[in-house]
C-alpha atoms as a PDB file:
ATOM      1  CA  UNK A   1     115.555 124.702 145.794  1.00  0.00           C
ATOM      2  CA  UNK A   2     112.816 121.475 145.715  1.00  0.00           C
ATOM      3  CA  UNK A   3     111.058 121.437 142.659  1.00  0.00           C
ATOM      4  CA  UNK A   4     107.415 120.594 142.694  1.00  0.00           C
ATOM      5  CA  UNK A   5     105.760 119.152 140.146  1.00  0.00           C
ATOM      6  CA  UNK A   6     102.312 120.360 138.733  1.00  0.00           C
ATOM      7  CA  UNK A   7      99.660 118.760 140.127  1.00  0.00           C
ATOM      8  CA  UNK A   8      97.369 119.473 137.403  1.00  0.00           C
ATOM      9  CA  UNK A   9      94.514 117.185 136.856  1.00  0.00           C
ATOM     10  CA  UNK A  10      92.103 116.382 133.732  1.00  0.00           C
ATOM     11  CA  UNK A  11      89.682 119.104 134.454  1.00  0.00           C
ATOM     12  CA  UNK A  12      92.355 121.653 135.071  1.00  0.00           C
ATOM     13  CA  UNK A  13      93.870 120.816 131.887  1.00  0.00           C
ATOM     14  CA  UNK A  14      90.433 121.652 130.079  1.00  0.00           C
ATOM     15  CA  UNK A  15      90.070 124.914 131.864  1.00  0.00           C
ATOM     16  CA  UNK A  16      93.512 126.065 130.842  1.00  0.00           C
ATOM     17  CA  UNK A  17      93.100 125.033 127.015  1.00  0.00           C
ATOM     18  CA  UNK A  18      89.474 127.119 126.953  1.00  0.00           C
ATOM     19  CA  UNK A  19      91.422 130.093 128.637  1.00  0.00           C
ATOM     20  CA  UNK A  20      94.761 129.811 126.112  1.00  0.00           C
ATOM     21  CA  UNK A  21      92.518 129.327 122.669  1.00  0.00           C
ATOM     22  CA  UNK A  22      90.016 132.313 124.260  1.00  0.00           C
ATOM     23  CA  UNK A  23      93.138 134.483 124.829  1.00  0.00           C
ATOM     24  CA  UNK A  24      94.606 133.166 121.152  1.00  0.00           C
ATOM     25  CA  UNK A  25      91.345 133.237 119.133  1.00  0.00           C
ATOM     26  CA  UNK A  26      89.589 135.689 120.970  1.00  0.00           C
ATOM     27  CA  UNK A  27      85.505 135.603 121.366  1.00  0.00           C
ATOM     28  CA  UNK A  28      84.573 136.618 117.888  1.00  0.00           C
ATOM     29  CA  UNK A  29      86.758 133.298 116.356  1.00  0.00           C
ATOM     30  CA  UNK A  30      85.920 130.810 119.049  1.00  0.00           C
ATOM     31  CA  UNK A  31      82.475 129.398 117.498  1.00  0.00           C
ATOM     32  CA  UNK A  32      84.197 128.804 114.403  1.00  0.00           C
ATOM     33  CA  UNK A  33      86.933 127.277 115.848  1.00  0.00           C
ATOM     34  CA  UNK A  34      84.444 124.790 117.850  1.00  0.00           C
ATOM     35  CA  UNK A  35      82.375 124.269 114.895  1.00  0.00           C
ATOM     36  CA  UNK A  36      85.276 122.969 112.839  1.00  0.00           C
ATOM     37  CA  UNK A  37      86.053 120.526 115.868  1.00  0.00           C
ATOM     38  CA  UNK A  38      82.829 119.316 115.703  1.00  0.00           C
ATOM     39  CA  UNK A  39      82.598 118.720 112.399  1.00  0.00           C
ATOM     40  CA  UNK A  40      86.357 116.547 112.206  1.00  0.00           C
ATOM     41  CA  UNK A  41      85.327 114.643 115.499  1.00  0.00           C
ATOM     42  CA  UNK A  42      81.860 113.478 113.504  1.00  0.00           C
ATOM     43  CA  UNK A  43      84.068 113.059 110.593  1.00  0.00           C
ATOM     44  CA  UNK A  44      86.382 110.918 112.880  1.00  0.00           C
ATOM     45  CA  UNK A  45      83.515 108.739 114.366  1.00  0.00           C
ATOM     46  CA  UNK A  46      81.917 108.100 111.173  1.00  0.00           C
ATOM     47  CA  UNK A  47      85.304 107.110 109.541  1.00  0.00           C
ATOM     48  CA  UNK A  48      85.248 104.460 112.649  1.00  0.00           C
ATOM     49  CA  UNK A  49      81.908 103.449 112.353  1.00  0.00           C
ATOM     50  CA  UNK A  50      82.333 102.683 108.940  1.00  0.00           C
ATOM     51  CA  UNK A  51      85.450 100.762 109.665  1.00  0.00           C
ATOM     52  CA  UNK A  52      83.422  98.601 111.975  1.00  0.00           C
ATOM     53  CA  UNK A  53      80.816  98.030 109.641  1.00  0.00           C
ATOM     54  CA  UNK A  54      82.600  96.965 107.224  1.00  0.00           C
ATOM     55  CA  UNK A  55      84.950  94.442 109.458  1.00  0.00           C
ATOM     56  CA  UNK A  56      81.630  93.309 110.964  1.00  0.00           C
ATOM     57  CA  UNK A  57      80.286  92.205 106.968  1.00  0.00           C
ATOM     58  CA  UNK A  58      83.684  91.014 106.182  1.00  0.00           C
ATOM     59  CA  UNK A  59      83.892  88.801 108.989  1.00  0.00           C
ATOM     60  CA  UNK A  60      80.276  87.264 108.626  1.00  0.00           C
ATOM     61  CA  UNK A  61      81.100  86.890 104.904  1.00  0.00           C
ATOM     62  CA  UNK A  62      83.790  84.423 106.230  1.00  0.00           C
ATOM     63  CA  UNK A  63      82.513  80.486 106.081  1.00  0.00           C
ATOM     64  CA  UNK A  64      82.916  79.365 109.488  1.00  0.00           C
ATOM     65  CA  UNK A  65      84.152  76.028 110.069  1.00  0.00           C
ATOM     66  CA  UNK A  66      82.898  73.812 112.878  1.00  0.00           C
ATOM     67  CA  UNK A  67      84.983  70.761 112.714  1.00  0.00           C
ATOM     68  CA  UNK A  68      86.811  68.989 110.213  1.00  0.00           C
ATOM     69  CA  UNK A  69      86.878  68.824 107.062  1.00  0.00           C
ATOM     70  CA  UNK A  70      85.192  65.371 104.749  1.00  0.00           C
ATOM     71  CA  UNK A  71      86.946  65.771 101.849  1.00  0.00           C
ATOM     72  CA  UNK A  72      89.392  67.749 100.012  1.00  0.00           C
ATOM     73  CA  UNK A  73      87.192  69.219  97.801  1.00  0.00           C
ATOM     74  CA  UNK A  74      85.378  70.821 100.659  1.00  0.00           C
ATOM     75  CA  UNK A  75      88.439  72.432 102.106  1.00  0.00           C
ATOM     76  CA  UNK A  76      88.700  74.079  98.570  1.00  0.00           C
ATOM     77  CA  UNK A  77      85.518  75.557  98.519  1.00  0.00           C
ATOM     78  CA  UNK A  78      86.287  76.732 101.890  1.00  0.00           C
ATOM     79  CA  UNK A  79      89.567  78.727 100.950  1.00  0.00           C
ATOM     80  CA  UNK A  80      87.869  79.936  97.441  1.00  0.00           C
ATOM     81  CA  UNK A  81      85.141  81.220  99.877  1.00  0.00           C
ATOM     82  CA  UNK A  82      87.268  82.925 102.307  1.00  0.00           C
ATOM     83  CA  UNK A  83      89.276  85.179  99.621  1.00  0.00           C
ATOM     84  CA  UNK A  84      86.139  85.966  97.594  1.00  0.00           C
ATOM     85  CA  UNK A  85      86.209  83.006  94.802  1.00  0.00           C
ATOM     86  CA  UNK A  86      83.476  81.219  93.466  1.00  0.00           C
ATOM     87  CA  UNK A  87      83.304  77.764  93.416  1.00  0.00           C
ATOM     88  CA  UNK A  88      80.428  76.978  91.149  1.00  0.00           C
ATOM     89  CA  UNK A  89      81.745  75.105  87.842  1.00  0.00           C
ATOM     90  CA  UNK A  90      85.184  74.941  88.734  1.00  0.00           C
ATOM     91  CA  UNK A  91      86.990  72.064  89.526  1.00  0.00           C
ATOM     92  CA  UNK A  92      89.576  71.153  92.248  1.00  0.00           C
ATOM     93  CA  UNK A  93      92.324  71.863  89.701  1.00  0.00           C
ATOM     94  CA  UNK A  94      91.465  75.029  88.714  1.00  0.00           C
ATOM     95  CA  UNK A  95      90.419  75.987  92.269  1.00  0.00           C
ATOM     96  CA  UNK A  96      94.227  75.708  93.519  1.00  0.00           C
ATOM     97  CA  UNK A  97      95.321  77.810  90.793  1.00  0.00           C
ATOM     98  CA  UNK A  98      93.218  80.600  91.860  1.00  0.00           C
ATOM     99  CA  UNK A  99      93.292  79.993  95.378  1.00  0.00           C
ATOM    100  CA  UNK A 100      97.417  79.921  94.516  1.00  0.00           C
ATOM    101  CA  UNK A 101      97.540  82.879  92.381  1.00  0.00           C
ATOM    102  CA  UNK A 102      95.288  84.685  95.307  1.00  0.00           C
ATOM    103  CA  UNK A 103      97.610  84.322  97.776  1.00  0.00           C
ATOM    104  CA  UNK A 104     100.688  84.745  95.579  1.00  0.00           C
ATOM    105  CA  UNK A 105     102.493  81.687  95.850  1.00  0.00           C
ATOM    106  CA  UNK A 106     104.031  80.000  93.032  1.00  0.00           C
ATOM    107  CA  UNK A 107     102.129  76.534  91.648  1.00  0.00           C
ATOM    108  CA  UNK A 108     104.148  73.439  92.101  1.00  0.00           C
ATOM    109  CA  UNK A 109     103.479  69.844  90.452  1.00  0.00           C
ATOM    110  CA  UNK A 110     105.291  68.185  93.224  1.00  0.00           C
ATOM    111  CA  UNK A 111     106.738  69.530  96.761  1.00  0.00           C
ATOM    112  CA  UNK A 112     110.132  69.381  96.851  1.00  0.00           C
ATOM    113  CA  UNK A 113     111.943  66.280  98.348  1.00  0.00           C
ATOM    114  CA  UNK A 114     115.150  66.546  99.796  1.00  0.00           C
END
């Protein structure tokens, strides 16, 4: 015996779903059942667009840099930027405690030398 295998494309597919949820849900259930479709697939796309939206503002929130950096007092302000810090009134000390604490990493006086 050869076995065949169903050649069954994407439109086929969505004519045998609409028969089998006809057949399961009958006529009289089928609007409702397409109505609550509708509503979680706008649910779904305005979950996403949100998503989007709000990567889009995070990322243009982000200082850009565009070459290197002077001084390094300016590559503080840069990292206080980037995690949401900021920098007015504060000096370089106290920025690399926050910018340490931020990013959970123990402060150190001095690197260790072995």
């Amino acid at each position: 015996m050869i076995d065949y295998p169903l050649n069954v494309g994407g439109s086929e597919w969505i004519i045998i779903i609409f028969v089998a949820l006809v057949l399961i849900l009958g006529t009289g259930k089928l609007p409702g059942a397409a109505k609550k479709l509708g509503q979680a697939v706008n649910e779904y796309n305005k979950a996403k667009n949100d998503i989007k939206d709000h990567m889009k503002e995070t990322t243009e929130e982000t200082p850009k840099i565009s070459g290197p950096v002077g001084t390094e007092r300016e590559k503080l302000e840069i990292m206080a930027k980037s995690i949401g810090v900021k920098v007015q009134d504060k000096t370089d000390d106290e920025l690399r405690e926050i910018i340490s604490s931020k990013l959970g990493q123990k402060k150190t006086d001095k690197p260790d030398q072995n």
